[in-house]
N, C-alpha and C. Protein backbone atom coordinates (compact mmCIF):
# COMPACT_ATOMS: atom_id res chain seq x y z
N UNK A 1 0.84 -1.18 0.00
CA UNK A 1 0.00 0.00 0.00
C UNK A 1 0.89 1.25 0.00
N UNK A 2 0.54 2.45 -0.50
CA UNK A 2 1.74 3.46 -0.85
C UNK A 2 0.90 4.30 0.55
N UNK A 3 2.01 4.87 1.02
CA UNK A 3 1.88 5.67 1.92
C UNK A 3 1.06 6.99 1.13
N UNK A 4 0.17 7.26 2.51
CA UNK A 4 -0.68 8.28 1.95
C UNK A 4 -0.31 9.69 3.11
N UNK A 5 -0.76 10.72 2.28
CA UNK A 5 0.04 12.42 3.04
C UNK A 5 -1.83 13.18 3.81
N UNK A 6 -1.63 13.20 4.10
CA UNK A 6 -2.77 14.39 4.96
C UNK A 6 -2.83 15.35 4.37
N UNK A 7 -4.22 16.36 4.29
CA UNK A 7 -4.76 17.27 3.37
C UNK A 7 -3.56 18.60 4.00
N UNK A 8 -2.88 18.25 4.71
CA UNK A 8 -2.08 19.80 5.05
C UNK A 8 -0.35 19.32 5.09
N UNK A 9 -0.24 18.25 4.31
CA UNK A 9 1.24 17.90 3.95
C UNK A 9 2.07 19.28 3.79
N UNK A 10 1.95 19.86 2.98
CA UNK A 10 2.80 20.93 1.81
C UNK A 10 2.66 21.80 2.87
N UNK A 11 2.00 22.17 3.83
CA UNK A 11 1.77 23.38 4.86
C UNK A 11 2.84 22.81 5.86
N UNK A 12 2.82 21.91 6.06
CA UNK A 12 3.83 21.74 7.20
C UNK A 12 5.19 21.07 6.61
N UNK A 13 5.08 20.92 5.43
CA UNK A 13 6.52 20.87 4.31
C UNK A 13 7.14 22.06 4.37
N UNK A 14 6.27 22.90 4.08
CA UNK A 14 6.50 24.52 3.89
C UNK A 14 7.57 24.99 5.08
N UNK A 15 6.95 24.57 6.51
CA UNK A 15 7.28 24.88 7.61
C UNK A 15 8.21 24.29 8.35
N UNK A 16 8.87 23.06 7.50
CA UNK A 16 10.09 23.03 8.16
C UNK A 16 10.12 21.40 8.53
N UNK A 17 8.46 20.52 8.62
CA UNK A 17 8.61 19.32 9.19
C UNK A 17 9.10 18.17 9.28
N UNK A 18 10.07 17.32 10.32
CA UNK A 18 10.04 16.33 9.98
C UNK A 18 9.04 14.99 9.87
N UNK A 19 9.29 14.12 9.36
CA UNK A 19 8.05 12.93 9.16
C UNK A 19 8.42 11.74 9.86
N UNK A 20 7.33 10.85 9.51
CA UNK A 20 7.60 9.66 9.76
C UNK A 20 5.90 9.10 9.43
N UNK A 21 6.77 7.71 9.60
CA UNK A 21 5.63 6.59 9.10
C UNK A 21 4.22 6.35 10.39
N UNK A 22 3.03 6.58 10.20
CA UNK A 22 2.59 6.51 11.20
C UNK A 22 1.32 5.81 10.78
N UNK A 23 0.60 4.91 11.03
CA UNK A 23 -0.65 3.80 10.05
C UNK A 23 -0.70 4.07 8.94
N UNK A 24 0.54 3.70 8.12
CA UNK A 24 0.76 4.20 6.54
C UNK A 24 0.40 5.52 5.92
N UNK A 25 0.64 6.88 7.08
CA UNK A 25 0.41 8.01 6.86
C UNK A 25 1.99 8.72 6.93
N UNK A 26 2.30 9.50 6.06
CA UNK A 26 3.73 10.30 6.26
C UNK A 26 2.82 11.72 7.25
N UNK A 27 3.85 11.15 8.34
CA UNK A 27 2.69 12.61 9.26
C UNK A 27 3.81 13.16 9.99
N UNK A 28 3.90 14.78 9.81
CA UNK A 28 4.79 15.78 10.62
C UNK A 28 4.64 15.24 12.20
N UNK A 29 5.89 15.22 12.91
CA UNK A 29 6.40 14.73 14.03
C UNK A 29 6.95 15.47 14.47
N UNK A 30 8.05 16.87 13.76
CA UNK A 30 8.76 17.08 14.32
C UNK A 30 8.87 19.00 13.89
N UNK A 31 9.10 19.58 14.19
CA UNK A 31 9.35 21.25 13.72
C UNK A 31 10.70 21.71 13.87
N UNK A 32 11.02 21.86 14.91
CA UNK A 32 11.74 22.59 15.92
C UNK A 32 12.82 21.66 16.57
N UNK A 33 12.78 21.15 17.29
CA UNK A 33 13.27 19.91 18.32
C UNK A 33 12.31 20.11 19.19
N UNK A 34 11.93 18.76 19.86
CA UNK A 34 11.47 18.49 21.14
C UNK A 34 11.24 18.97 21.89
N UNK A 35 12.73 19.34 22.54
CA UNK A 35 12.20 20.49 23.83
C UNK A 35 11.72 21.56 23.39
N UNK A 36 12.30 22.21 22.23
CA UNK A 36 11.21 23.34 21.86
C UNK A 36 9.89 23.33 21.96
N UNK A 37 9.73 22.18 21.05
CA UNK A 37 7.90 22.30 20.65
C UNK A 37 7.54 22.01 22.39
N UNK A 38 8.22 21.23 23.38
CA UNK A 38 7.34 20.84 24.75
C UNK A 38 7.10 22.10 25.14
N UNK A 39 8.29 23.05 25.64
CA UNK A 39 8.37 24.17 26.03
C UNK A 39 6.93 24.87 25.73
N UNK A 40 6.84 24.61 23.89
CA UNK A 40 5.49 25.56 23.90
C UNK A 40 4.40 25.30 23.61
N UNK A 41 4.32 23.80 23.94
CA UNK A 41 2.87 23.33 24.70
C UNK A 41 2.80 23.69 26.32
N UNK A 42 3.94 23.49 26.87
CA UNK A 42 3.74 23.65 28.41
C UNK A 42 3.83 25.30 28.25
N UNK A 43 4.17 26.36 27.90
CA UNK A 43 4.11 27.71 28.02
C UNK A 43 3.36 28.68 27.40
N UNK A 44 2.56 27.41 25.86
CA UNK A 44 1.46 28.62 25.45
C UNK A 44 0.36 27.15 24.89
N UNK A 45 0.35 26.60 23.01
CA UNK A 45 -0.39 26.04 23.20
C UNK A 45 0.69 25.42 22.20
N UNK A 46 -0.26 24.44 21.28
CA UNK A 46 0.63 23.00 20.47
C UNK A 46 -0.42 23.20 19.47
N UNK A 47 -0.17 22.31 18.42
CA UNK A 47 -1.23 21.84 17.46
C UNK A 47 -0.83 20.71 16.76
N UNK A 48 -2.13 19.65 17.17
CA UNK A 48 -1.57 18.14 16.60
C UNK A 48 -2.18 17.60 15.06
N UNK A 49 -1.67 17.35 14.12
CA UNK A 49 -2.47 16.88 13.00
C UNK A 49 -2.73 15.55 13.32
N UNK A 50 -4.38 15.24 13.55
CA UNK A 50 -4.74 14.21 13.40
C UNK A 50 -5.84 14.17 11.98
N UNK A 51 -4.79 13.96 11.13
CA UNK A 51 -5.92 14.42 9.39
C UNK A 51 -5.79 12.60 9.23
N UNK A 52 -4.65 11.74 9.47
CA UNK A 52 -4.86 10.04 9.62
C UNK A 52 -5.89 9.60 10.77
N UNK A 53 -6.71 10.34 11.04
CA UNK A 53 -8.06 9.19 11.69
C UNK A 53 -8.65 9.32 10.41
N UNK A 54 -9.39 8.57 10.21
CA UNK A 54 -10.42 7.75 9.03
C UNK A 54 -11.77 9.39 9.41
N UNK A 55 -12.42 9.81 8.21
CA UNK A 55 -12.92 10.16 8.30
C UNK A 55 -14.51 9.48 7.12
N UNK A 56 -15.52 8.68 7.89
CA UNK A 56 -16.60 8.39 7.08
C UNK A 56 -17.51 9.01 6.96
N UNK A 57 -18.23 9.81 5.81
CA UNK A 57 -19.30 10.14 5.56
C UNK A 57 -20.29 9.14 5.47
N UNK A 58 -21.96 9.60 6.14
CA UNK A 58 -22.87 8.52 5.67
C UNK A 58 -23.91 9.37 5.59
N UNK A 59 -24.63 8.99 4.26
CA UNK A 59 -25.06 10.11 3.74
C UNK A 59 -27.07 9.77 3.63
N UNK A 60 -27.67 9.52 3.18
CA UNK A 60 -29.24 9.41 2.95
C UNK A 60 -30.01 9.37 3.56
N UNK A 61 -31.50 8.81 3.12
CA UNK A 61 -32.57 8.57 3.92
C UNK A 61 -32.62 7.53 5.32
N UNK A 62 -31.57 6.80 4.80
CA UNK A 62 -31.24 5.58 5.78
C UNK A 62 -30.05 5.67 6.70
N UNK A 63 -29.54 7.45 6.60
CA UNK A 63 -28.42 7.69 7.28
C UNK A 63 -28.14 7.38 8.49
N UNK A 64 -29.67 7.85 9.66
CA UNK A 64 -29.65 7.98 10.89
C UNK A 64 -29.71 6.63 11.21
N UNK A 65 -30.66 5.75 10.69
CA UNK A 65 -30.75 4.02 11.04
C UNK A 65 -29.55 3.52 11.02
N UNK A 66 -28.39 3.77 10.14
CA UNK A 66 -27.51 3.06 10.09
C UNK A 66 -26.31 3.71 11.12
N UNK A 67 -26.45 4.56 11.52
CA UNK A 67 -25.80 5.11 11.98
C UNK A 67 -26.62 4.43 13.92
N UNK A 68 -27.06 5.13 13.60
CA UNK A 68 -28.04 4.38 14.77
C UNK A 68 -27.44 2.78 15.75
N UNK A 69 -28.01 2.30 14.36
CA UNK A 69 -27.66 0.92 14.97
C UNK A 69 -26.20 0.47 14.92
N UNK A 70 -25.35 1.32 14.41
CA UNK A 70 -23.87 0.89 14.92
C UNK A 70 -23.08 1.61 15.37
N UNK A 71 -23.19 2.36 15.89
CA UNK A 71 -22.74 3.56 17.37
C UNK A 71 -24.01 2.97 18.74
N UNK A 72 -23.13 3.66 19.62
CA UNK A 72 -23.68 3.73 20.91
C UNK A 72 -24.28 4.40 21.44
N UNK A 73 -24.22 5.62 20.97
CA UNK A 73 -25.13 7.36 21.55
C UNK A 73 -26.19 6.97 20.71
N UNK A 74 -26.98 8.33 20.98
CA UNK A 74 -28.17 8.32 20.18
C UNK A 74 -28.37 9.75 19.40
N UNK A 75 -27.93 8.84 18.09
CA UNK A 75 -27.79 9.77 16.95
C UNK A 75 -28.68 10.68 16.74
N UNK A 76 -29.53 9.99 16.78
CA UNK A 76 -31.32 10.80 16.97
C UNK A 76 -31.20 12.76 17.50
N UNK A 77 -30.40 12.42 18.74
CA UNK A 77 -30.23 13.70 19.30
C UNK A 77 -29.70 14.44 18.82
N UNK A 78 -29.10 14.58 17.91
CA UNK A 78 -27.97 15.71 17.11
C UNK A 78 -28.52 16.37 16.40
N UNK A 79 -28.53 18.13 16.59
CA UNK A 79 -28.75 18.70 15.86
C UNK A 79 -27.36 19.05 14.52
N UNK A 80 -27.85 19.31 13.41
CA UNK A 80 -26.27 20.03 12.70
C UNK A 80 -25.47 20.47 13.20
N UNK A 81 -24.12 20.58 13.32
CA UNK A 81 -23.06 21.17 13.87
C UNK A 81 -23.17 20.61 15.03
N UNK A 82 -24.04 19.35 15.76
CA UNK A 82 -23.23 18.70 16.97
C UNK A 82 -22.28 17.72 16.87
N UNK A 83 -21.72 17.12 17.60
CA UNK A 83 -20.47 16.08 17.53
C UNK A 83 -20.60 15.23 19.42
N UNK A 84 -20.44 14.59 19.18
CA UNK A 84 -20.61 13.52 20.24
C UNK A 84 -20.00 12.14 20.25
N UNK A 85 -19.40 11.83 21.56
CA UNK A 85 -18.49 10.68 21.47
C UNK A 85 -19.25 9.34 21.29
N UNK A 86 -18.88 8.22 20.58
CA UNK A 86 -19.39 6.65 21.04
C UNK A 86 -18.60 6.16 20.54
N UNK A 87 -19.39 4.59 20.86
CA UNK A 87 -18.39 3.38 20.67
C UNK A 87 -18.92 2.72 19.23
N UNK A 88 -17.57 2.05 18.89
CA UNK A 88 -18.10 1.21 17.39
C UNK A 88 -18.50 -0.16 18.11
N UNK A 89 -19.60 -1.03 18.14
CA UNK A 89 -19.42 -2.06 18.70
C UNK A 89 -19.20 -3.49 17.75
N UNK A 90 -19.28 -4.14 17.77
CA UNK A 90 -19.53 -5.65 17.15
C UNK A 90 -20.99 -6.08 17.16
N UNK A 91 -21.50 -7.57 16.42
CA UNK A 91 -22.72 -7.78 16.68
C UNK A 91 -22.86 -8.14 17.95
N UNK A 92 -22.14 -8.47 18.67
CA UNK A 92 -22.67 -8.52 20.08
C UNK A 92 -22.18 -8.25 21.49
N UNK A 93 -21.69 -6.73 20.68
CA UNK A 93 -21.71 -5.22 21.72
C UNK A 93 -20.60 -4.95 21.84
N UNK A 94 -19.61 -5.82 21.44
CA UNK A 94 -18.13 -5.84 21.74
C UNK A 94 -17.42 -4.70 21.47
N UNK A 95 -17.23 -3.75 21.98
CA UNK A 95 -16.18 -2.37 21.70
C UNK A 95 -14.95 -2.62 20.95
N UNK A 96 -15.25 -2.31 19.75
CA UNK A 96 -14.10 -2.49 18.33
C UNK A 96 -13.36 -1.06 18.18
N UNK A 97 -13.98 -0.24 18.67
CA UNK A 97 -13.00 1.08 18.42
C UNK A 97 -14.09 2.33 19.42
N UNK A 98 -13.53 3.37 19.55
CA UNK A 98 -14.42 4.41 20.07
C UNK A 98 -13.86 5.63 18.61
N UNK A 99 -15.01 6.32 18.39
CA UNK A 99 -14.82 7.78 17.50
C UNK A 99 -15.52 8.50 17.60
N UNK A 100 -15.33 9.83 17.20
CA UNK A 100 -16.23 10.90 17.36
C UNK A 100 -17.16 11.18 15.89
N UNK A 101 -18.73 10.96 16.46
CA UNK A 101 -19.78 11.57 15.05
C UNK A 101 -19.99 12.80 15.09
N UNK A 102 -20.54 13.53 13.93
CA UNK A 102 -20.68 14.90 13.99
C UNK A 102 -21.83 14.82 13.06
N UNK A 103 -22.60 15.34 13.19
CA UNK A 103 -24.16 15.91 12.42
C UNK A 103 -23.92 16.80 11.24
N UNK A 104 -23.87 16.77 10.36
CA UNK A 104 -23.63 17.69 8.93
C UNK A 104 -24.24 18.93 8.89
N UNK A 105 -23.87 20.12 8.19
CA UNK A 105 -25.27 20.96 7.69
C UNK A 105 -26.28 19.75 7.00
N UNK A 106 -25.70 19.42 6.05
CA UNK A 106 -26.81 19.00 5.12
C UNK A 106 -27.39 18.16 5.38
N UNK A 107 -27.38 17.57 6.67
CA UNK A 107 -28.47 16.44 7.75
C UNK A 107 -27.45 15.10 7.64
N UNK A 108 -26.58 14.36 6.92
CA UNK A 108 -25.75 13.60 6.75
C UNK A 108 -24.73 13.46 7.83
N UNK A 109 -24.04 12.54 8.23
CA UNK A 109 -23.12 12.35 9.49
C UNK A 109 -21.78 12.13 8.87
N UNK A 110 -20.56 12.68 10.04
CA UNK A 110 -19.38 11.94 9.64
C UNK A 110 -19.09 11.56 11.02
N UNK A 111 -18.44 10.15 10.64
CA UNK A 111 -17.34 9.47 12.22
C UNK A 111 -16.26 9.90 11.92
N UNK A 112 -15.32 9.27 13.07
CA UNK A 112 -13.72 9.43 12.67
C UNK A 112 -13.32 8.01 13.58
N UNK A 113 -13.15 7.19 12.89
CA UNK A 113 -12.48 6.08 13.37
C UNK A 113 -11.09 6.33 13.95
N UNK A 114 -10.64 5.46 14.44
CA UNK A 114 -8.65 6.05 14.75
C UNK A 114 -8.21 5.28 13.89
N UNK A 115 -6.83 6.06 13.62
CA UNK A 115 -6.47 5.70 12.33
C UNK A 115 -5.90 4.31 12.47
N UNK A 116 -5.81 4.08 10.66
CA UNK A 116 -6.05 2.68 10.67
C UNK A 116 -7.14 1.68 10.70
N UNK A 117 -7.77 2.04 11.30
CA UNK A 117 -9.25 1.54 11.42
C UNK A 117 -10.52 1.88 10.45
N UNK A 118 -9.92 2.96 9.72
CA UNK A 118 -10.98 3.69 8.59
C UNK A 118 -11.64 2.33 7.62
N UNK A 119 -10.68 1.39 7.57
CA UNK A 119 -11.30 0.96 6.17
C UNK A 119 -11.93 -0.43 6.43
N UNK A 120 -11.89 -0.97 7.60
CA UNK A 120 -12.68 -2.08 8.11
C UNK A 120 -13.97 -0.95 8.81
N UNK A 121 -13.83 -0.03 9.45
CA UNK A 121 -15.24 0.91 9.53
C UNK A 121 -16.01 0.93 8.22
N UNK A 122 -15.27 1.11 7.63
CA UNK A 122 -16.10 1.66 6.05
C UNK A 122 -17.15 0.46 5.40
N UNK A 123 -16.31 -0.82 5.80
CA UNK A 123 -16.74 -2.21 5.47
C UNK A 123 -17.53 -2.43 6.11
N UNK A 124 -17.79 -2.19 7.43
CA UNK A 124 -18.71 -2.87 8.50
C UNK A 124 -20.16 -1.76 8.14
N UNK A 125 -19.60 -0.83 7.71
CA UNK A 125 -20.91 0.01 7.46
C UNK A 125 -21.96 -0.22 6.19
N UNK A 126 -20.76 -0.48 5.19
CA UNK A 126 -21.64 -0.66 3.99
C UNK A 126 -22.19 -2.46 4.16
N UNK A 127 -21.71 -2.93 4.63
CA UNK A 127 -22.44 -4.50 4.58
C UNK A 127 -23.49 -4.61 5.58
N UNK A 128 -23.27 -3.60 6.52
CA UNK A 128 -24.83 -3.83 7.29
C UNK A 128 -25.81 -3.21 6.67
N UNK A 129 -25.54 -1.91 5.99
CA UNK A 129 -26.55 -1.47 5.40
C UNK A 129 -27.19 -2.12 3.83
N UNK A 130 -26.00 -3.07 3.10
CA UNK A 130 -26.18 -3.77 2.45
C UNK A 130 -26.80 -5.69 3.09
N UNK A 131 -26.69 -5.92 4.01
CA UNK A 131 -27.73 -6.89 4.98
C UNK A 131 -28.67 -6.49 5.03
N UNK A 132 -28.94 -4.96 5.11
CA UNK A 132 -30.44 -4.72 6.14
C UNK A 132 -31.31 -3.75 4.88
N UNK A 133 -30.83 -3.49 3.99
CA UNK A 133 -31.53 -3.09 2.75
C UNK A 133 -31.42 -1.54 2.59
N UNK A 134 -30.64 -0.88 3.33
CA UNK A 134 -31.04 0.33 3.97
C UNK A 134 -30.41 1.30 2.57
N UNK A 135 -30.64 2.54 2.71
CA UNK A 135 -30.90 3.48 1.24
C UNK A 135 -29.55 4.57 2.29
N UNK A 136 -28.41 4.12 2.49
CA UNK A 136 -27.13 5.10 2.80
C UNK A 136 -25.83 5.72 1.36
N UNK A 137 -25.92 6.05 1.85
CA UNK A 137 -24.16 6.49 0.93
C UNK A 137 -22.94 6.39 2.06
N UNK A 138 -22.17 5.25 1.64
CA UNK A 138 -21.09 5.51 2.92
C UNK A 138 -19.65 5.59 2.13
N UNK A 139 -19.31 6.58 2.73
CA UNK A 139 -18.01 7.25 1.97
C UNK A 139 -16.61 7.63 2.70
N UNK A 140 -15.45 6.86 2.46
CA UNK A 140 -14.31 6.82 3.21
C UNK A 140 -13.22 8.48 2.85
N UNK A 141 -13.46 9.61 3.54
CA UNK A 141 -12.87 10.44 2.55
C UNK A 141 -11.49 10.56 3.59
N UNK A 142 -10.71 10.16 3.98
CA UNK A 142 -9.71 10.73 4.64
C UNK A 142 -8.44 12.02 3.98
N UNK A 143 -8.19 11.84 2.79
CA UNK A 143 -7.30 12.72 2.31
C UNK A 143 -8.37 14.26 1.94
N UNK A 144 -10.00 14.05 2.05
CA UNK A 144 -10.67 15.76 1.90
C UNK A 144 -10.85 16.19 3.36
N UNK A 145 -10.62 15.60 4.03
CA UNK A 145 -10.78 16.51 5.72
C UNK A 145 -9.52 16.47 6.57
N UNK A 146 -8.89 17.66 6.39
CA UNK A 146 -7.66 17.92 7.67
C UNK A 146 -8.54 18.13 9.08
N UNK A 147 -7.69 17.33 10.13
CA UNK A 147 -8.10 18.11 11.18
C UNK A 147 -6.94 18.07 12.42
């Protein structure tokens, strides 16, 4: 599998970063040295690219059901622009990962699996909704959302 770069590679190319291999992501590690960058998390603030968690869109009429039945919160409650923690479970409840969902403008959801985990998420989503007949769009976009 070819290593893949995060939507803000060239920004932190720009700036000096070093890399490394991190769940087949080339991801900035380094700026400054160490004690620098600690110094100015402990004396002002930091900023971490996590653009390698898996980011899934799920998109239709059958969005909330599917979403529903494979998270732990209750999707139901989200207005647009909320975000709320749960668990990914198994068929029988088993905690496979925890990620954060977020409610779309356009009524559609995204998770964020941890990375690595994006593309067995992506699988477990479309085959339940392909088991259960359901009318979703599920979409693995990790390289269109930095965060």
């Amino acid at each position: 599998m070819a290593t893949r770069r995060p939507p803000l590679y060239e920004v932190h190319e720009g700036r000096g970063a070093g890399f490394t291999d991190f769940g087949g992501w080339e991801m900035p590690v380094e700026f400054d040295s160490i004690r620098a960058e600690h110094t100015a998390v402990r004396e002002a603030a930091g900023i971490f690219d996590v653009s390698h968690m898996g980011e899934i869109r799920v998109e239709g009429p059958d969005a909330e059901t599917l979403m529903q039945r494979l998270t732990t919160n209750d999707i139901a409650s989200m207005a647009p622009g909320d975000a709320q923690y749960a668990c990914i479970t198994d068929e029988e409840g088993i905690i496979q990962d925890d990620t954060m969902t977020y409610r779309l403008p356009d009524g559609g959801y995204l998770f964020v699996p941890n990375a690595g985990h994006d593309e067995e998420a992506e699988e477990r989503w479309v085959d339940y909704r392909d088991e259960h007949d359901l009318d979703a769009e599920v979409s693995n976009e990790p390289e269109d959302w930095a965060m």
